[in-house]
Protein backbone atom coordinates (compact mmCIF):
# COMPACT_ATOMS: atom_id res chain seq x y z
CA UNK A 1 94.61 47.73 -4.30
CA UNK A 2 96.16 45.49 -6.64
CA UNK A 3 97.01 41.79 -6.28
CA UNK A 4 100.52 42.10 -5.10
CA UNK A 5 99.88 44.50 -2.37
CA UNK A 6 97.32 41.96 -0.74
CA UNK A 7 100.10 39.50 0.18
CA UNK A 8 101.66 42.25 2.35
CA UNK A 9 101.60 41.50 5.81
CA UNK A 10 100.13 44.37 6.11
CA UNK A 11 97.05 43.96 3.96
CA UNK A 12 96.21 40.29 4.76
CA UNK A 13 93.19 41.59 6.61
CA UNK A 14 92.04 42.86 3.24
CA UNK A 15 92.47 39.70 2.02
CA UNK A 16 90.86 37.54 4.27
CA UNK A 17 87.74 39.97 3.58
CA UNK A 18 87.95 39.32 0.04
CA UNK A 19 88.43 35.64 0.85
CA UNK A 20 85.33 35.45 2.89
CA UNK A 21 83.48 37.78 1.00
CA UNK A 22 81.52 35.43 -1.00
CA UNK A 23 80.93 32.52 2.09
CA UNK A 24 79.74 35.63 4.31
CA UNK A 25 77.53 36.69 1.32
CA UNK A 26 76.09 33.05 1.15
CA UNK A 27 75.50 32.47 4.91
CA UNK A 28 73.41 35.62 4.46
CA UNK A 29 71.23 34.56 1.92
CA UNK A 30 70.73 31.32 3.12
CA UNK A 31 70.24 32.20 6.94
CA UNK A 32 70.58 35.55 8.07
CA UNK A 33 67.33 36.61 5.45
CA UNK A 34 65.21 33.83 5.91
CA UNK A 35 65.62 33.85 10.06
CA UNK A 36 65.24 38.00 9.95
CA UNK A 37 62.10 36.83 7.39
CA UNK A 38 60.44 34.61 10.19
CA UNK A 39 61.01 36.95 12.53
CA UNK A 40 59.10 39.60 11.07
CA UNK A 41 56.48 37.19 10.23
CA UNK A 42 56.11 35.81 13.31
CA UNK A 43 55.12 39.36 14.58
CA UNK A 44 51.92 39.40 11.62
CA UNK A 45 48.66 37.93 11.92
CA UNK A 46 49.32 36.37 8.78
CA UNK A 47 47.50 33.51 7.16
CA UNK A 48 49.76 33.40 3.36
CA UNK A 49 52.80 35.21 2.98
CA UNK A 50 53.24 36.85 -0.43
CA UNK A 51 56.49 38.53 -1.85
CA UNK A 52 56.08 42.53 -2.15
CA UNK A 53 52.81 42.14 -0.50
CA UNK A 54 51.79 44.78 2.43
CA UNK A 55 53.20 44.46 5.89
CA UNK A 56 50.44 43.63 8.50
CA UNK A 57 50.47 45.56 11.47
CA UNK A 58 52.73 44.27 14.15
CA UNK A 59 50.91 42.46 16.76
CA UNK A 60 52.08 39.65 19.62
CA UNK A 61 49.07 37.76 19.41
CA UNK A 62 50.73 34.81 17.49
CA UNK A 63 52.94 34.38 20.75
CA UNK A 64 50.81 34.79 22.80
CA UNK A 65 48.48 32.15 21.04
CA UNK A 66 51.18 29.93 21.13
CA UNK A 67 52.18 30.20 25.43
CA UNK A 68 48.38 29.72 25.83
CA UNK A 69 48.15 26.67 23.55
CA UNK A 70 47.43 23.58 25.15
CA UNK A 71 48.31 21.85 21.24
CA UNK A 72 51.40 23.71 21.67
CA UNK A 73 52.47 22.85 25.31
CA UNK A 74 51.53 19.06 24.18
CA UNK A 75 54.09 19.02 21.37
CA UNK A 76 56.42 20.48 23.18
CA UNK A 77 55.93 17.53 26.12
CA UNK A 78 56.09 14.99 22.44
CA UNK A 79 59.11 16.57 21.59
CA UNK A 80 60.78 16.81 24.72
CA UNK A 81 59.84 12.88 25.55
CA UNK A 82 61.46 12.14 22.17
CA UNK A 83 64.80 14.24 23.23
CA UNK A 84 64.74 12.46 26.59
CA UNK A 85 64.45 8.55 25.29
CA UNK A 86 66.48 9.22 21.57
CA UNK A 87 69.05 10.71 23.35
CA UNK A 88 69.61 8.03 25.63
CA UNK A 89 69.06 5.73 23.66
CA UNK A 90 71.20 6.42 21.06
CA UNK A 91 74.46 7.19 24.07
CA UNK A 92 73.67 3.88 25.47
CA UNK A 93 73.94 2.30 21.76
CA UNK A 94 76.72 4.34 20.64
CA UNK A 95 78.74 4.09 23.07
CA UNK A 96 78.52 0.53 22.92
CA UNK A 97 78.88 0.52 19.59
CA UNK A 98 82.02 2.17 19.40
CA UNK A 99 83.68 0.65 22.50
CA UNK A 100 83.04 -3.02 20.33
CA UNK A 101 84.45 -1.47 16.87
CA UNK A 102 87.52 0.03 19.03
CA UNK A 103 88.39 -3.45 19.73
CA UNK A 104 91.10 -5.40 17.21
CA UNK A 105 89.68 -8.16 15.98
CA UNK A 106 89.13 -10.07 12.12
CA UNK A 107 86.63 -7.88 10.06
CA UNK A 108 86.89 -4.63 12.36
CA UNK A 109 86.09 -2.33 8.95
CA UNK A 110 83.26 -4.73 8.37
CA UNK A 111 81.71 -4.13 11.52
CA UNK A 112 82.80 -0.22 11.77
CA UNK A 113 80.52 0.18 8.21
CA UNK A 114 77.49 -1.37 9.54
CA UNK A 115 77.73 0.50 12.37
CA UNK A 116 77.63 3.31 10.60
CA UNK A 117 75.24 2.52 8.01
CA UNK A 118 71.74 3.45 8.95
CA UNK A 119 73.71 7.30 8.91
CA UNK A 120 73.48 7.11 5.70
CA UNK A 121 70.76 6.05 4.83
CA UNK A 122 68.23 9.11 3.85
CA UNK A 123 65.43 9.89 6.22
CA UNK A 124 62.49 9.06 4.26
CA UNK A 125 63.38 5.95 3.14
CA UNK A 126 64.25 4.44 6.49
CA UNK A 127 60.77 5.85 7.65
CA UNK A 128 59.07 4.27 4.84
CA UNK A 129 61.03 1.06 6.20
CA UNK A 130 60.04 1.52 9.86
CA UNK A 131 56.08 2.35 8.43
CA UNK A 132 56.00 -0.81 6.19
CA UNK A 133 57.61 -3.18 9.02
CA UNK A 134 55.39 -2.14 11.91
CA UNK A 135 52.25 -2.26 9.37
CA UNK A 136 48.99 -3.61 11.66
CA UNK A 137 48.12 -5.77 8.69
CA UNK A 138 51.41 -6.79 6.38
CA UNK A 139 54.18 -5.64 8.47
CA UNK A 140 57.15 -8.12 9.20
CA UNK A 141 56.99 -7.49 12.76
CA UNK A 142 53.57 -8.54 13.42
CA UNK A 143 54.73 -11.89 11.32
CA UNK A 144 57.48 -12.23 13.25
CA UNK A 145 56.16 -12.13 16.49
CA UNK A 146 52.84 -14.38 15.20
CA UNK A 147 55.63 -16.58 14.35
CA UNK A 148 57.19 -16.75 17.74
CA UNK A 149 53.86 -16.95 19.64
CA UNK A 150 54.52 -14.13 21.39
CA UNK A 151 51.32 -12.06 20.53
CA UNK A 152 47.92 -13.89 19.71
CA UNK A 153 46.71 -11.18 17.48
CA UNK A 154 48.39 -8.33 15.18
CA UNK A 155 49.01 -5.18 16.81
CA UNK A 156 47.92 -2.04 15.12
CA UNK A 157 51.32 -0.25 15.84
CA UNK A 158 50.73 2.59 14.42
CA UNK A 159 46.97 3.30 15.24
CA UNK A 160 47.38 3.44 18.99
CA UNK A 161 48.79 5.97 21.01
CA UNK A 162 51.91 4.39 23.13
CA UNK A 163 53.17 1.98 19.90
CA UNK A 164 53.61 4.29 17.70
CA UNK A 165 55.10 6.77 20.22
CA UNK A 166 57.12 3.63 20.71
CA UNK A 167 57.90 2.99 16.79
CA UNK A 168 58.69 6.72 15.93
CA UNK A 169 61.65 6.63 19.09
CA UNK A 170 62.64 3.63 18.09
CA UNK A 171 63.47 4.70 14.39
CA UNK A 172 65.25 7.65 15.47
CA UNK A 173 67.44 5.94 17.32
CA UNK A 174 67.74 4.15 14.59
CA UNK A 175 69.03 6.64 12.50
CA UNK A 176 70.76 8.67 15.43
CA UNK A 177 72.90 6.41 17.28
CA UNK A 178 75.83 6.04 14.47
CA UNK A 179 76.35 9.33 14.54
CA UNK A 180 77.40 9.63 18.77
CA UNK A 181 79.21 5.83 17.82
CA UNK A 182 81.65 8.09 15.30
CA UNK A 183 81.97 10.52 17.03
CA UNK A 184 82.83 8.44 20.00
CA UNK A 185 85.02 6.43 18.28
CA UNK A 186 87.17 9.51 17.35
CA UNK A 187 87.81 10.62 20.97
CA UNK A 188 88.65 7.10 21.85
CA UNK A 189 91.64 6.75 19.34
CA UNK A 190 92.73 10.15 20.51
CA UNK A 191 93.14 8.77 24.66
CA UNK A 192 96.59 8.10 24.92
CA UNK A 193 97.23 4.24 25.58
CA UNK A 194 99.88 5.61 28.39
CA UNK A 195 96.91 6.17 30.55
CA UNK A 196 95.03 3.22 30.30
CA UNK A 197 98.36 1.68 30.95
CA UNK A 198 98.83 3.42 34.40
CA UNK A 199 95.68 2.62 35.09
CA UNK A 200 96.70 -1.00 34.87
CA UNK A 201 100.06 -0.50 36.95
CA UNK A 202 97.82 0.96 39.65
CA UNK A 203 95.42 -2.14 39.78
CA UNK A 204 92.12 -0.70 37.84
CA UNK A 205 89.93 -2.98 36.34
CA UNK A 206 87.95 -2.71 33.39
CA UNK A 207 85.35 -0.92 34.50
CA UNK A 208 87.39 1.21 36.83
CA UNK A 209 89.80 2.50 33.62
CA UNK A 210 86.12 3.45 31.64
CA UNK A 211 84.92 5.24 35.08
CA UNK A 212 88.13 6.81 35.74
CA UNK A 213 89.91 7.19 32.25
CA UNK A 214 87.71 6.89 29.23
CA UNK A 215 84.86 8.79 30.14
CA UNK A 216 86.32 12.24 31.61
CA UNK A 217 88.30 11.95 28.53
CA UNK A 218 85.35 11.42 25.93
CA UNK A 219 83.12 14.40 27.98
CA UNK A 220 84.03 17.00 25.26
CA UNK A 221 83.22 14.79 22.64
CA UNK A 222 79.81 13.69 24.33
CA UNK A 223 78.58 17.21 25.19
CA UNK A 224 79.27 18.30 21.42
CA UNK A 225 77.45 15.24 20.26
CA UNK A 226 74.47 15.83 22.80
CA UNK A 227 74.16 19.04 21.21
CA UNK A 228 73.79 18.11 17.91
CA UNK A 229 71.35 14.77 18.74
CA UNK A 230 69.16 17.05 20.60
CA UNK A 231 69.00 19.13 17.76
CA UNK A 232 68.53 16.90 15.35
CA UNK A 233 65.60 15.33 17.41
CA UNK A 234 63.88 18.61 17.94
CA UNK A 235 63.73 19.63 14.16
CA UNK A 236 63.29 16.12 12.74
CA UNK A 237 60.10 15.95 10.69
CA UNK A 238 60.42 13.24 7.95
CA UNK A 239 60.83 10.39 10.76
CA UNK A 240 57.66 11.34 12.35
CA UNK A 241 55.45 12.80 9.57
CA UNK A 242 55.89 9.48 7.51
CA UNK A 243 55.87 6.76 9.46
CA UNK A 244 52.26 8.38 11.97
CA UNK A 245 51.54 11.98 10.24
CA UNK A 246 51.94 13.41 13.77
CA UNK A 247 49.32 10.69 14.82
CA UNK A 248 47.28 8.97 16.17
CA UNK A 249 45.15 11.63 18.19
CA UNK A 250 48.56 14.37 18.39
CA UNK A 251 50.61 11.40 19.95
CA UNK A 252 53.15 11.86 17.97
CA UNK A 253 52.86 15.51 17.30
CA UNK A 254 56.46 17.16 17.84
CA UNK A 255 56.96 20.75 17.71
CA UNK A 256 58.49 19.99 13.86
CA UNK A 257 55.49 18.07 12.73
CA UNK A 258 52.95 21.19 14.54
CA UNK A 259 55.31 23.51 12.92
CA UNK A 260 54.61 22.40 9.51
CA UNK A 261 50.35 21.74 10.46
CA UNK A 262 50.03 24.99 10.87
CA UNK A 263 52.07 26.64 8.04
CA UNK A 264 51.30 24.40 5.46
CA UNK A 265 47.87 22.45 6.58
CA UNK A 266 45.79 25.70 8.26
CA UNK A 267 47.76 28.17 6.89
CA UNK A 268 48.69 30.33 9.79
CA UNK A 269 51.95 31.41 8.41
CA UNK A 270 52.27 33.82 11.19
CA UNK A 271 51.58 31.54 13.69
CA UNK A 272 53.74 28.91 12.15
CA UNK A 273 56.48 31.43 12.57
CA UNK A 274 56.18 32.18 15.93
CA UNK A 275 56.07 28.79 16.65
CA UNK A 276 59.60 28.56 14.61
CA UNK A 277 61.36 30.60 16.55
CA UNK A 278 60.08 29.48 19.91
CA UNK A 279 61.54 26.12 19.46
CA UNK A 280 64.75 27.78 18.14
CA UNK A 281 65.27 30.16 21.70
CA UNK A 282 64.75 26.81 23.20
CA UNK A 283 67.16 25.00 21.01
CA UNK A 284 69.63 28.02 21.44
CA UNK A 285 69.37 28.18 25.02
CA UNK A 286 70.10 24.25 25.78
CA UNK A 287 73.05 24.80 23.27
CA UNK A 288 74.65 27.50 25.35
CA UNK A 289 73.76 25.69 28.81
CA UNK A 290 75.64 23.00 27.56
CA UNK A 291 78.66 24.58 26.22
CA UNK A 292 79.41 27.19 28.87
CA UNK A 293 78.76 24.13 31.38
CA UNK A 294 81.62 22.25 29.06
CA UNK A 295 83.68 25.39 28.76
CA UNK A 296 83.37 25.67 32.65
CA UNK A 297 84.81 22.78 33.15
């Protein structure tokens, strides 16, 4: 088929093959393989995967292991405690944020960037930031609050249970909350002012025009962003692996962090696997409860 005969209306299915030939061959490679790799890894008692090696026999004792796991049932409690508090955490903040840098008023680009700052900064070097400034022995928050007499003592954040819990949710909402403020901020400059405006002729206050006007409007935009915080929270490693190591005692062990002790620590790359894709059925299945609950809507 030569080049002219592709711009027929006739052949532009041909052509939007060809066009997405080389995208559909990269999605492939860079998902499809290694997903349909775990799988069939996750279904091995195997301790180091090797290229061309043998295939193990197939066996659902890594699953198995892992539903019977108390280490596994208490990251999964880790990580969903983390999805719980980061997520409202960073709504509460976001939304916040972006109802403030909505606003008119001198130095409104000022205040948008900082807002969205911590985004970009990269994961392990806010961690590092977060490890350094809740440091039991040199860390600027101990100073700080040694300063302020508010604590007689330093506080080993980061070598008891509950703080650092405390320190690693902290720093991903942190890192999370400029994301829901964009995103926010986008469906709020796309609510026509006509409606707020109606909501004035009809006597609605403030609050009454976010209740009534702004939020059924932003929904969309807040289930989408839910999605993708949750996600984000349930596969985030750096945050947590830096600034505890999954410490101390498993306190901070999410399902990431276990993930990766067991793959790359013990060596159970089956295990690891299975582990994998366990999280990722969960992952898939909030996903889809919250879009056909948005789509039902």
């Amino acid at each position: 088929m030569t080049a002219a005969r592709l711009w027929r209306p006739g052949a532009r299915g041909w052509l939007g093959i060809l066009l997405m030939g080389p995208s559909a061959i990269t999605v492939a490679f860079l998902i499809v393989f290694p997903l349909a790799r775990a799988l069939d890894l996750s279904f091995q008692k195997i301790r180091i995967s090797r290229v061309g090696g043998a295939r193990l026999p197939f066996t659902l004792d890594n699953y198995t292991r892992a539903l019977g796991n108390d280490e596994f049932w208490n990251a999964a409690e880790i990580s969903l405690a983390f999805v719980l508090l980061v997520t409202i955490g960073c709504f509460l903040i976001g939304i916040a944020a972006a109802l403030m840098v909505n606003q008119r008023f001198p130095g409104r680009r000022i205040a948008r960037l900082l807002v969205a700052l911590p985004w970009a900064v990269p994961e392990v070097v806010a961690a590092t930031i977060w490890a350094w400034m809740f440091d039991g022995s040199f860390g600027v928050i101990n100073w700080l609050l040694l300063k302020l007499d508010l604590i007689s003592g330093p506080i080993a954040w980061l070598s008891q249970p509950h703080e650092a819990f405390a320190v690693c949710t902290v720093a991903l909402i942190w890192s999370g909350y400029p994301f829901v403020a964009v995103m926010v901020l986008a469906g709020l400059q796309a609510i026509p002012e006509e409606l707020y405006e109606a909501a004035r002729m009809d006597g609605a206050h403030a609050w009454q025009r976010f209740r009534d006007v702004t939020l059924p409007a932003l929904r969309p935009v807040c289930a989408i962003a839910m999605v993708l915080v949750v996600l984000r929270v349930i596969r985030d490693f750096a945050t947590v692996y830096v600034i505890t190591g999954g410490g101390p005692v498993g306190a901070t062990r999410s399902l990431a962090v276990y993930t990766y002790e067991q793959a790359f620590s013990f060596y159970n790359i089956g295990y690891a696997a299975a582990v994998g894709l366990i999280t990722l059925l969960l992952c898939a299945a909030f996903s889809t409860m919250v879009v056909r609950r948005q789509v039902a809507r």
